[in-house]
N, C-alpha and C. Protein backbone atom coordinates (compact mmCIF):
# COMPACT_ATOMS: atom_id res chain seq x y z
N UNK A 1 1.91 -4.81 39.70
CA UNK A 1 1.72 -3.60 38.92
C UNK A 1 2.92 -3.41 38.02
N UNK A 2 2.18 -2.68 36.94
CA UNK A 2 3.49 -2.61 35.77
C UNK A 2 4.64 -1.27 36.08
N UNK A 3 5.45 -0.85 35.72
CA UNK A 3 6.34 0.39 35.92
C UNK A 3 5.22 1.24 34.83
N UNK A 4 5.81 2.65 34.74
CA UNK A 4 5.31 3.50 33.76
C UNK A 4 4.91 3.49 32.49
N UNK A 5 3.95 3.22 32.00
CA UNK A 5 3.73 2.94 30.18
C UNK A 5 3.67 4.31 29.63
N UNK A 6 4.12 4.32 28.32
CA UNK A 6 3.92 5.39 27.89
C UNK A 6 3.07 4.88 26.43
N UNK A 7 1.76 5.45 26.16
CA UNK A 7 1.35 5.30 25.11
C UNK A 7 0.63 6.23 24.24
N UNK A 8 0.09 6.21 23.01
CA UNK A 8 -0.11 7.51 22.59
C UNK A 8 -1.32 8.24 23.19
N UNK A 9 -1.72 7.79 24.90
CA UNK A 9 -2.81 8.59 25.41
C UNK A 9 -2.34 9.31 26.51
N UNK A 10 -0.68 9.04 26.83
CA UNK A 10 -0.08 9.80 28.08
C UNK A 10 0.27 8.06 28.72
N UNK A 11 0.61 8.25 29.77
CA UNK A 11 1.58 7.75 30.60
C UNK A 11 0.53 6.94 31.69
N UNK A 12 0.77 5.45 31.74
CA UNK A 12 -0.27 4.55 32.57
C UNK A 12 0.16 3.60 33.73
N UNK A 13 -0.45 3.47 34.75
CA UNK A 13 0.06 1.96 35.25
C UNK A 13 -0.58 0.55 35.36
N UNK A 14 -0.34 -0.36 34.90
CA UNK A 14 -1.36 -1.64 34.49
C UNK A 14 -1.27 -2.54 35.85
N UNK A 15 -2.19 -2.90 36.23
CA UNK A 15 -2.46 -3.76 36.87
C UNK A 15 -2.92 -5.21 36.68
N UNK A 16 -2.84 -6.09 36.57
CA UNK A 16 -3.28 -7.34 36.48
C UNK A 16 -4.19 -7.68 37.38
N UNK A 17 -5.42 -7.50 37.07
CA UNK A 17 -6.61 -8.16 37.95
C UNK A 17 -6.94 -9.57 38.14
N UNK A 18 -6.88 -9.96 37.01
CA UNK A 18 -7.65 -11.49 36.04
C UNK A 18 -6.78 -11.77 35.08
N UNK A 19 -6.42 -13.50 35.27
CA UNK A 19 -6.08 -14.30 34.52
C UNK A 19 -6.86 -15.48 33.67
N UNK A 20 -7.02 -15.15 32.35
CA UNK A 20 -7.80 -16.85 32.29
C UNK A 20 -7.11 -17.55 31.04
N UNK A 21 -7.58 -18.75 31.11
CA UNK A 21 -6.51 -19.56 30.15
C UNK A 21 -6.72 -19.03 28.71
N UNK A 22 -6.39 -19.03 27.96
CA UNK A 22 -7.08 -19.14 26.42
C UNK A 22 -7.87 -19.78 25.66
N UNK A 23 -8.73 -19.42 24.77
CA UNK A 23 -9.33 -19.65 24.11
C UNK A 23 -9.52 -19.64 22.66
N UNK A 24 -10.50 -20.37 22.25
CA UNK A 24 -10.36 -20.36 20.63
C UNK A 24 -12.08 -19.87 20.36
N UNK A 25 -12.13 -18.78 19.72
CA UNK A 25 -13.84 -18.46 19.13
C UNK A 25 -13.67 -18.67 17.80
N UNK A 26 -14.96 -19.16 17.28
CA UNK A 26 -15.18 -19.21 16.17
C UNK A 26 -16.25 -18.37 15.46
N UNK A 27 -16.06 -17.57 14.49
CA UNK A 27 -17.31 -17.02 14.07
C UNK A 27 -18.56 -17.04 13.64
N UNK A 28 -19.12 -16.54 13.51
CA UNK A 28 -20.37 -17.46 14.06
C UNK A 28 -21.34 -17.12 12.23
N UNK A 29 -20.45 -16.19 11.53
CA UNK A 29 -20.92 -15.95 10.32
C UNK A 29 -20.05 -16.69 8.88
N UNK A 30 -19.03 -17.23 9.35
CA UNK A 30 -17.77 -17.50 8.35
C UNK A 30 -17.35 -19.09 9.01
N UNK A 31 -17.97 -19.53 10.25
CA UNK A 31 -17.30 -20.96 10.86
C UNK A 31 -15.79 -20.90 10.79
N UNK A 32 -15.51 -21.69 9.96
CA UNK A 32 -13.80 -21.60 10.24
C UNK A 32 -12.75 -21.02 9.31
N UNK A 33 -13.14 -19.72 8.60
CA UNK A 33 -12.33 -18.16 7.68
C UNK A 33 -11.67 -18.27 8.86
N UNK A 34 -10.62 -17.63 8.11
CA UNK A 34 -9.45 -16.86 9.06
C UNK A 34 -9.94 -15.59 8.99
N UNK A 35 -9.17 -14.79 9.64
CA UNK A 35 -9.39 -13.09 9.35
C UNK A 35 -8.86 -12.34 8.64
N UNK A 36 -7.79 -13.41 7.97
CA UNK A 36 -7.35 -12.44 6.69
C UNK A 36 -8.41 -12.98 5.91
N UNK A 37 -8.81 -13.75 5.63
CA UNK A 37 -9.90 -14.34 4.46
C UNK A 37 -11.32 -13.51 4.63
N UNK A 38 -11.44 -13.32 5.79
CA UNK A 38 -12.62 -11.98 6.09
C UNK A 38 -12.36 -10.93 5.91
N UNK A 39 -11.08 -10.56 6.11
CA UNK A 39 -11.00 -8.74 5.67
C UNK A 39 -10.93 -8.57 4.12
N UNK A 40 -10.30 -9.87 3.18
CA UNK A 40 -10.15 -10.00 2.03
C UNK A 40 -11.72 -9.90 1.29
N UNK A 41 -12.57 -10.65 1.64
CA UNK A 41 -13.91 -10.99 0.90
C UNK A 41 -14.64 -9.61 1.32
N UNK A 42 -14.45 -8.95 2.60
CA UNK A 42 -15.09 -7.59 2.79
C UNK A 42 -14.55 -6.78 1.78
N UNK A 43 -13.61 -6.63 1.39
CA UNK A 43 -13.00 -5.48 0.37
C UNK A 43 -13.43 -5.46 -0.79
N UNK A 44 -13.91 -6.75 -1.10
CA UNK A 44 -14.84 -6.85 -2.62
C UNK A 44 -15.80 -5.82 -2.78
N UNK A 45 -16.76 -5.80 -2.01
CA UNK A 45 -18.08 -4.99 -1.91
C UNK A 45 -17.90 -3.38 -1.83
N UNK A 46 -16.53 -2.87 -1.14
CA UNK A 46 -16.08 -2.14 -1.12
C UNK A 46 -15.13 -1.53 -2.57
N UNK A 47 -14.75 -2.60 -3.38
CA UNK A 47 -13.84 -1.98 -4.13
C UNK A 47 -14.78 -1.78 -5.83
N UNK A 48 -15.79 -2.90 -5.59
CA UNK A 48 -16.98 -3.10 -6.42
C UNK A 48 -17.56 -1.40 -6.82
N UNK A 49 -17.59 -1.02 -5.38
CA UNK A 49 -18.69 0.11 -5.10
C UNK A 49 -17.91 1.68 -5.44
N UNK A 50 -16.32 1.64 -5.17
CA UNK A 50 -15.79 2.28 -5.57
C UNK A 50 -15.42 2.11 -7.11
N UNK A 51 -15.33 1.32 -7.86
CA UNK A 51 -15.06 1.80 -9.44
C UNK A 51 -16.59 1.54 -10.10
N UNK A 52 -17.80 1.79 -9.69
CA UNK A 52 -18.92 1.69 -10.04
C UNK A 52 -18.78 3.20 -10.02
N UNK A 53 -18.66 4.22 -8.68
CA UNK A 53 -18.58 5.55 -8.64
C UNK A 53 -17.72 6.44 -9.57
N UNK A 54 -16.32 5.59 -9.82
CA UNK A 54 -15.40 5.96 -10.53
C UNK A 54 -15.73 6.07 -11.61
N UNK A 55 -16.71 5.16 -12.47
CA UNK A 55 -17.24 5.52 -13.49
C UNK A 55 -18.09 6.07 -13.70
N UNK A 56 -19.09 6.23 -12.93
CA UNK A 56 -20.10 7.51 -12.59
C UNK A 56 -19.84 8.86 -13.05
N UNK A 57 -18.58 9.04 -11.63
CA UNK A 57 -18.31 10.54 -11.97
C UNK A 57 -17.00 10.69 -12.78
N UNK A 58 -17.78 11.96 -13.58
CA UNK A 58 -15.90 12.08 -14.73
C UNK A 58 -15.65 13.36 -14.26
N UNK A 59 -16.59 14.52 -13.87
CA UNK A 59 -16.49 15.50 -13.41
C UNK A 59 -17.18 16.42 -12.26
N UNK A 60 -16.89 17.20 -11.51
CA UNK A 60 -17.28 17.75 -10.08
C UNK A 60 -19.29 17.83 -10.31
N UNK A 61 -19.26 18.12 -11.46
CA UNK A 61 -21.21 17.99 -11.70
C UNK A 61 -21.70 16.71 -11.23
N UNK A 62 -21.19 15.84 -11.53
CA UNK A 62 -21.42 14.58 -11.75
C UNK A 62 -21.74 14.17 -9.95
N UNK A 63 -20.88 14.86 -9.11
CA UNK A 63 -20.72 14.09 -7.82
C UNK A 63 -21.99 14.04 -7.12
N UNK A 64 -22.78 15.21 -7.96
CA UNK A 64 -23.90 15.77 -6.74
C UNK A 64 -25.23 14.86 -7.11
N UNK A 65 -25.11 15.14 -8.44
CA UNK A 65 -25.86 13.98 -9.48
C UNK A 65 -26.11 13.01 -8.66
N UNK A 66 -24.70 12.14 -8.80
CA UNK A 66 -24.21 10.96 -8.41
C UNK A 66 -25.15 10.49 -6.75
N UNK A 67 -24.66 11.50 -5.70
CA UNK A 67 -25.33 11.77 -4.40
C UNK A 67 -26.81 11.48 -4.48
N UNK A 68 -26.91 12.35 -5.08
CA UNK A 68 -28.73 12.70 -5.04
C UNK A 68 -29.35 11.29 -5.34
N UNK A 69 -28.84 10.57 -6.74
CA UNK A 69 -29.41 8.77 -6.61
C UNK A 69 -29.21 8.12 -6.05
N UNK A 70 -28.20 8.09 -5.19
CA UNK A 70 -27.95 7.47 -4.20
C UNK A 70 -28.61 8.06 -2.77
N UNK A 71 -29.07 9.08 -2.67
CA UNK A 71 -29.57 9.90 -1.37
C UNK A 71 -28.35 9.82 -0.65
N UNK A 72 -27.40 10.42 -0.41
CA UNK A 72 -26.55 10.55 -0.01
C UNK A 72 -25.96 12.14 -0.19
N UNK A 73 -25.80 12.34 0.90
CA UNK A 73 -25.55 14.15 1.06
C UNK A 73 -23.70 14.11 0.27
N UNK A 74 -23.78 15.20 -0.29
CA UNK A 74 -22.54 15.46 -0.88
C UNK A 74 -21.92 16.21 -0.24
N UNK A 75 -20.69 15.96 0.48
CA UNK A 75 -20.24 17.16 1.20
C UNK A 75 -18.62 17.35 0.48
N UNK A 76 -18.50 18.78 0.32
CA UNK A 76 -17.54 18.65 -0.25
C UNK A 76 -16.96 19.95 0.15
N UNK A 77 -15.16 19.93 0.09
CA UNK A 77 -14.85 21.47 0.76
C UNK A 77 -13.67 21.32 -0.33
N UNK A 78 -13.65 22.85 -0.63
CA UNK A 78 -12.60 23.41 -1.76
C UNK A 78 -11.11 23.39 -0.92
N UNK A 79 -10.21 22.80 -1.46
CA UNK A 79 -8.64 23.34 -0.83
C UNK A 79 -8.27 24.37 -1.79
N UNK A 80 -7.46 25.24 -0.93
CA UNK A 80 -7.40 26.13 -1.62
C UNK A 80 -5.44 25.40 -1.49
N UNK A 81 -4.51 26.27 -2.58
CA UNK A 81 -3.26 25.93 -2.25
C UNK A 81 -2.63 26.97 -2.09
């Protein structure tokens, strides 16, 4: 058993149940990508989709617009300062 952990859920003690040797998986969608090369090619679709919107909307009218063709609920909350 481990001494006291402290982590950001409160305070633990670890036990070691099970040992097994290591291993190597491969993915089963990418074969042999690394995972930086997967988090990289995911961000495309993501960054695609954000300056498609960016040009969409120029102003707060636009967002709901924007929502509604997309069916996508607009939720939006005022800050006040």
């Amino acid at each position: 058993m481990s001494d006291l952990v402290k982590t950001q859920f409160g305070y633990h003690i670890i036990k070691l149940v099970d040992k097994r040797p290591g291993t190597t998986r491969s993915s089963p969608t990418s074969g042999s990508s690394s995972p930086t090369s997967l988090r990289t090619s995911a961000r495309r679709p993501a960054a695609d989709l954000a300056q498609s919107l960016e040009q969409q909307i120029r102003k707060p009218a636009d967002l709901d617009k924007v929502a509604k063709l997309r069916a996508s609920p607009c939720r939006s909350r005022l800050l006040r300062a």
